[in-house]
C-alpha atoms as a PDB file:
ATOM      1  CA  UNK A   1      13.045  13.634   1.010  1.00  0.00           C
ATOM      2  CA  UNK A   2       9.900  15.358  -0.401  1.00  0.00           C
ATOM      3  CA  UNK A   3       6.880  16.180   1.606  1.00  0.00           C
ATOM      4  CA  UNK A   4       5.304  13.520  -1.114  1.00  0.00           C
ATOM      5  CA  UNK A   5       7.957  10.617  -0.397  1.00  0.00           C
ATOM      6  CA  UNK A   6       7.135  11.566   3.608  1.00  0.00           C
ATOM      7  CA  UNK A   7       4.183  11.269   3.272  1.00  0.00           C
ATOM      8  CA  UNK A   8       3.542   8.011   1.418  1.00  0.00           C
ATOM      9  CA  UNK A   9       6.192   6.814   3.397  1.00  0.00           C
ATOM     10  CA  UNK A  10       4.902   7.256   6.653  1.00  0.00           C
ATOM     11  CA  UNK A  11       1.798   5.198   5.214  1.00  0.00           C
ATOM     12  CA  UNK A  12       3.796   2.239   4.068  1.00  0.00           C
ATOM     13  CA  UNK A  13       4.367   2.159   7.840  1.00  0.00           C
ATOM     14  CA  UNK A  14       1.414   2.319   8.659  1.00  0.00           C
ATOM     15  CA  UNK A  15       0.163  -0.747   7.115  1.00  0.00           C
ATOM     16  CA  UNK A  16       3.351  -2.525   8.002  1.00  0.00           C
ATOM     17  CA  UNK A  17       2.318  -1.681  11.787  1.00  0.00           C
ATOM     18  CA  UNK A  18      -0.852  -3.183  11.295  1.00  0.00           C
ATOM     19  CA  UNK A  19       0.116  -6.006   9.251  1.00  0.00           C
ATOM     20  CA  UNK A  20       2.155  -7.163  11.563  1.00  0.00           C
ATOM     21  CA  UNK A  21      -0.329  -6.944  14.617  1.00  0.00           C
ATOM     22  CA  UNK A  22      -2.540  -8.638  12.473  1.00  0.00           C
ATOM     23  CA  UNK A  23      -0.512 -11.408  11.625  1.00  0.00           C
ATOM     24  CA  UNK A  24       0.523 -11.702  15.715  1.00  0.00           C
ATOM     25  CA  UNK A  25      -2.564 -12.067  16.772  1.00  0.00           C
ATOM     26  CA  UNK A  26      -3.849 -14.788  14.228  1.00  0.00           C
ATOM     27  CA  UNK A  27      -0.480 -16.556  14.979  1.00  0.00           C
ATOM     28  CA  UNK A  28      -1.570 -16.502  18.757  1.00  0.00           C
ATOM     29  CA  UNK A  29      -5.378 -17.236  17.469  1.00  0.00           C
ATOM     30  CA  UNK A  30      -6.547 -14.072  19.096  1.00  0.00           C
ATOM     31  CA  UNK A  31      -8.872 -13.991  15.976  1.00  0.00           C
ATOM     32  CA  UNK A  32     -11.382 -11.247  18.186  1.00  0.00           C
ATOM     33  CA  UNK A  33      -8.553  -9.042  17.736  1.00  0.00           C
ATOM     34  CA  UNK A  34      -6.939 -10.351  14.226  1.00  0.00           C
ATOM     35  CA  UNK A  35      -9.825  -9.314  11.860  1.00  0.00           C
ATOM     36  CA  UNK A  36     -10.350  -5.944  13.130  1.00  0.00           C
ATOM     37  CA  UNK A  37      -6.788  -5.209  12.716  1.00  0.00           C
ATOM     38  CA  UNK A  38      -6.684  -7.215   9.166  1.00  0.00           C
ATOM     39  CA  UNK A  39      -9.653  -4.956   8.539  1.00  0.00           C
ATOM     40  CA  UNK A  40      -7.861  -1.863   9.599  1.00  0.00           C
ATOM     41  CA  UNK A  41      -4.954  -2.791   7.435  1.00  0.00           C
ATOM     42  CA  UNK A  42      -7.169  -3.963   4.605  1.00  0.00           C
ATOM     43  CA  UNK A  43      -8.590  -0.873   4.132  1.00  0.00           C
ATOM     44  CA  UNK A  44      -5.628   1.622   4.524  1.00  0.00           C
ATOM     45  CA  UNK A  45      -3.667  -0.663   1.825  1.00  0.00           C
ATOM     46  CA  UNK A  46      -6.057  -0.134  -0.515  1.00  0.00           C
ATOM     47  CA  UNK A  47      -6.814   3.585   0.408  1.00  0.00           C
ATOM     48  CA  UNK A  48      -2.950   3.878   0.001  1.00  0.00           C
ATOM     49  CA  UNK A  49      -2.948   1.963  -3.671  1.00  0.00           C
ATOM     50  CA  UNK A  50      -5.622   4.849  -4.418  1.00  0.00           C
ATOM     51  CA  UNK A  51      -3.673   7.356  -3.771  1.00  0.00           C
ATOM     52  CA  UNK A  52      -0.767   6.618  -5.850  1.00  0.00           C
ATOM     53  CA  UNK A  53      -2.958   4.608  -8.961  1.00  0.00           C
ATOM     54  CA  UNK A  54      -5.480   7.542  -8.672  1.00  0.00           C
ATOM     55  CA  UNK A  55      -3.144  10.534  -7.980  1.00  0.00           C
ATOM     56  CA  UNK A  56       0.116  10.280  -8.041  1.00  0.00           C
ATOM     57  CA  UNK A  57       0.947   7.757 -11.006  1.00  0.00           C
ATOM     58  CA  UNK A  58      -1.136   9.904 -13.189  1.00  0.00           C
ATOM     59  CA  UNK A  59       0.615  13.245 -12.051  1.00  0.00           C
ATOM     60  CA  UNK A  60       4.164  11.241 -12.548  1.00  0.00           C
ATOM     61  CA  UNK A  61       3.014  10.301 -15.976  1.00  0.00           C
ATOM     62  CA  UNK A  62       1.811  13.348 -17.422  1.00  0.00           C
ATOM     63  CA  UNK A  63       5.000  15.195 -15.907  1.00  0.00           C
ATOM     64  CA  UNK A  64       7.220  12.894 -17.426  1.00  0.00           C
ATOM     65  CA  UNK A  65       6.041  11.014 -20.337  1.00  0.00           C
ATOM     66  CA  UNK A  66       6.565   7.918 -18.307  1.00  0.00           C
ATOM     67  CA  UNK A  67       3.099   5.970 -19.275  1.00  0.00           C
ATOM     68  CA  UNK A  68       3.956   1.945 -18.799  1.00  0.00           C
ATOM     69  CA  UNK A  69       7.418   2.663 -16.814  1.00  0.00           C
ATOM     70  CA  UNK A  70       8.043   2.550 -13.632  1.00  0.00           C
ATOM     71  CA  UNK A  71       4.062   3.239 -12.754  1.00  0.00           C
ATOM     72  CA  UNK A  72       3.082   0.697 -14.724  1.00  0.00           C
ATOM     73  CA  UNK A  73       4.903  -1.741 -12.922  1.00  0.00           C
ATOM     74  CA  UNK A  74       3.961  -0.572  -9.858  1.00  0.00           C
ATOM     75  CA  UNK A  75       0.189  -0.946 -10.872  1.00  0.00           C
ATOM     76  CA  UNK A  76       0.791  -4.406 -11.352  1.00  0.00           C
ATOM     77  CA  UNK A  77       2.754  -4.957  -7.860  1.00  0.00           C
ATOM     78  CA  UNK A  78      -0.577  -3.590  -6.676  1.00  0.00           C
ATOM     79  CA  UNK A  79      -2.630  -6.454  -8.932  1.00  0.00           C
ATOM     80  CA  UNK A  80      -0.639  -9.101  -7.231  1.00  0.00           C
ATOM     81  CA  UNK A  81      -0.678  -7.832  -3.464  1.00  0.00           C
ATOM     82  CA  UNK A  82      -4.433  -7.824  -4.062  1.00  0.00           C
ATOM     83  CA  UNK A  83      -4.941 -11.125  -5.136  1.00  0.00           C
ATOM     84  CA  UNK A  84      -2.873 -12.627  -1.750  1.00  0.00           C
ATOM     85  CA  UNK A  85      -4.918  -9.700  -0.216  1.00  0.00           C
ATOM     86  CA  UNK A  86      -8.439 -11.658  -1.188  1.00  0.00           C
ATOM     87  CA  UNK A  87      -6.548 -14.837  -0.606  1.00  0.00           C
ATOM     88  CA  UNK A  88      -5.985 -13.665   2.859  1.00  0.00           C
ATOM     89  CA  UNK A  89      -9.393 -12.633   3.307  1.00  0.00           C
ATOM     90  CA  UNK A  90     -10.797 -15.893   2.489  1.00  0.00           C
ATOM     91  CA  UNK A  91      -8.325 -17.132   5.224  1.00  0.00           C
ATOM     92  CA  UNK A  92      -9.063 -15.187   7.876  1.00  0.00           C
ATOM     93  CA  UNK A  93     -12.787 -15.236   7.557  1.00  0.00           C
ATOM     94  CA  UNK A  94     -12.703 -19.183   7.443  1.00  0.00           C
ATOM     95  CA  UNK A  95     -10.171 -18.566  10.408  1.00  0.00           C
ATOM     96  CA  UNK A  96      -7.617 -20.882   8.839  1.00  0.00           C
ATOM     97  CA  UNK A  97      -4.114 -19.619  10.791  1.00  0.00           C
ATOM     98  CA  UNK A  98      -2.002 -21.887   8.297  1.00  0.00           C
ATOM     99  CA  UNK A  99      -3.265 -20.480   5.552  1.00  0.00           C
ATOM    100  CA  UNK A 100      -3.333 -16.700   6.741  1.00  0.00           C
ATOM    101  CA  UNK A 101       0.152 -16.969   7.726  1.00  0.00           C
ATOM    102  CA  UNK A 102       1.650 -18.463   4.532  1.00  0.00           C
ATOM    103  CA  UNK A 103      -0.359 -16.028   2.320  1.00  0.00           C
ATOM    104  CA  UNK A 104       1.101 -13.231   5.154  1.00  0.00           C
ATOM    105  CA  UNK A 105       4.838 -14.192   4.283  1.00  0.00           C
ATOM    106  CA  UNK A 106       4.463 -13.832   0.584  1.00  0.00           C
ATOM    107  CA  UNK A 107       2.841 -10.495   0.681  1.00  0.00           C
ATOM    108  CA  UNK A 108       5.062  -9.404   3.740  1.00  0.00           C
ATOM    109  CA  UNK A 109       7.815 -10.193   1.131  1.00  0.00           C
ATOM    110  CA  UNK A 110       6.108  -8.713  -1.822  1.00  0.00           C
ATOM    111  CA  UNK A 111       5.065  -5.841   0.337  1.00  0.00           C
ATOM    112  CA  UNK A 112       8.647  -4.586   1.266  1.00  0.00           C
ATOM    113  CA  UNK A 113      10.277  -5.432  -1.841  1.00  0.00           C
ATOM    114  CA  UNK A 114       7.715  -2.968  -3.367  1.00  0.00           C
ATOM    115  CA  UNK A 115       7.682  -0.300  -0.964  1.00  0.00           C
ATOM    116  CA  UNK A 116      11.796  -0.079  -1.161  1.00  0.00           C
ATOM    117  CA  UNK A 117      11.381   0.259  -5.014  1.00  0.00           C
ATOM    118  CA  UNK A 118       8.487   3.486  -4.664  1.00  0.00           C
ATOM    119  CA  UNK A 119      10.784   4.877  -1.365  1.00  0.00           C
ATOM    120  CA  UNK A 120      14.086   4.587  -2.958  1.00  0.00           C
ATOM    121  CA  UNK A 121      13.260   5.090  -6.447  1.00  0.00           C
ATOM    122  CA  UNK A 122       9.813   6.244  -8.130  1.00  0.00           C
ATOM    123  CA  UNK A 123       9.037   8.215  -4.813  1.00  0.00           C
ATOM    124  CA  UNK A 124      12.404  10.488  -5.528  1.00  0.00           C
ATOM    125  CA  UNK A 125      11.661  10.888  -9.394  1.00  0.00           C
ATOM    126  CA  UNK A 126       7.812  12.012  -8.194  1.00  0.00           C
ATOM    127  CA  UNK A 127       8.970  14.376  -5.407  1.00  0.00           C
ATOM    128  CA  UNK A 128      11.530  15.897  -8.699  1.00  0.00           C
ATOM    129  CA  UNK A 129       9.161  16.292 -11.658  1.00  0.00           C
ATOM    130  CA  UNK A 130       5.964  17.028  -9.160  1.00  0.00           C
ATOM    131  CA  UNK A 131       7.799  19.669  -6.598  1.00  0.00           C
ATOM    132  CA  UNK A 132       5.418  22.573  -7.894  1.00  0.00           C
ATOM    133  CA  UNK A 133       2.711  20.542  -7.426  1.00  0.00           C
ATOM    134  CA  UNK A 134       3.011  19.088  -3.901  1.00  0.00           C
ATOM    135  CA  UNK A 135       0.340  20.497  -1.931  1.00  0.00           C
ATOM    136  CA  UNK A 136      -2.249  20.416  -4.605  1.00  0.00           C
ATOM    137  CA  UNK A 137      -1.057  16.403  -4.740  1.00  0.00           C
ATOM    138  CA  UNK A 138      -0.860  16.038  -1.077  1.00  0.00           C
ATOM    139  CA  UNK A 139      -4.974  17.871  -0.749  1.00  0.00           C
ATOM    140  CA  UNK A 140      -6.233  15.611  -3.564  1.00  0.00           C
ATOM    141  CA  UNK A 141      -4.501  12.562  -1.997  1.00  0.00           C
ATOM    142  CA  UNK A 142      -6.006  13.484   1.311  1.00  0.00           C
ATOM    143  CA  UNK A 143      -9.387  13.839  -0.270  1.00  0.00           C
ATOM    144  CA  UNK A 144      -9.508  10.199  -1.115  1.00  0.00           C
ATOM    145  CA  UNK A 145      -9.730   9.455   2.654  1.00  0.00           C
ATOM    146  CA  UNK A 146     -12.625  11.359   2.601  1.00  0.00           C
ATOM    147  CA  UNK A 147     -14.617   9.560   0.047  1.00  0.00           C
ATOM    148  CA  UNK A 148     -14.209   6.175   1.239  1.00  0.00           C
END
């Protein structure tokens, strides 16, 4: 596994960890505890999204010629978990538990289904045409944290 794949990996789990704390707690209407941890998650999805729309998917493209292939679809994977994200937002705010946990089981689905095609697949093919190019990746990925 590249140091790439390990370490985009290890934030896919991450947000799952949080996710799912998240989605306890407004199952158990602890909301005082749900939205910071929806927050928490919130924000290190779409820090993670950065990193691959801003970083690595261009890297992986100019590598490989691969502009609208597997990076494209990925983007759009990204589109979709955003919308339920906003949907979930609305949810939670209005503290609706119904509604947060039916948007949660789509993008819990949506979620894993994506992150075993970028582990298993576009993960390997990045960690093969971008292996001379790791740790300036890995710096300019960690960078983004920095910024937002």
């Amino acid at each position: 596994m590249s140091r790439i794949s390990q370490y985009l990996s290890a934030e896919h789990y991450q947000c799952d960890t949080l996710f799912a704390e998240a989605e306890s707690a407004v199952a158990e209407a602890r909301w005082e505890q749900a939205t910071p941890l929806y927050g928490e998650f919130r924000i290190e999805t779409e820090q993670h999204f950065r990193r691959e729309e801003e970083v690595l998917f261009p890297a992986f493209e100019q590598a490989t010629g691969l502009v609208g292939g597997p990076t494209e679809f990925m983007r759009g994977e990204h589109s979709q978990m955003r919308r339920l994200l906003s949907r979930l937002d609305h949810a939670l705010s209005s503290r609706n538990a119904e509604q947060f946990l039916g948007e949660a089981e789509t993008l819990l689905t949506l979620m894993q289904q994506h992150n075993l095609k970028e582990e298993n697949v576009l993960y390997r093919l990045a960690g093969q045409a971008l292996a001379g190019e790791t740790d300036d990746l890995l710096e300019k990925m960690q960078a983004l944290e920095a910024q937002a």
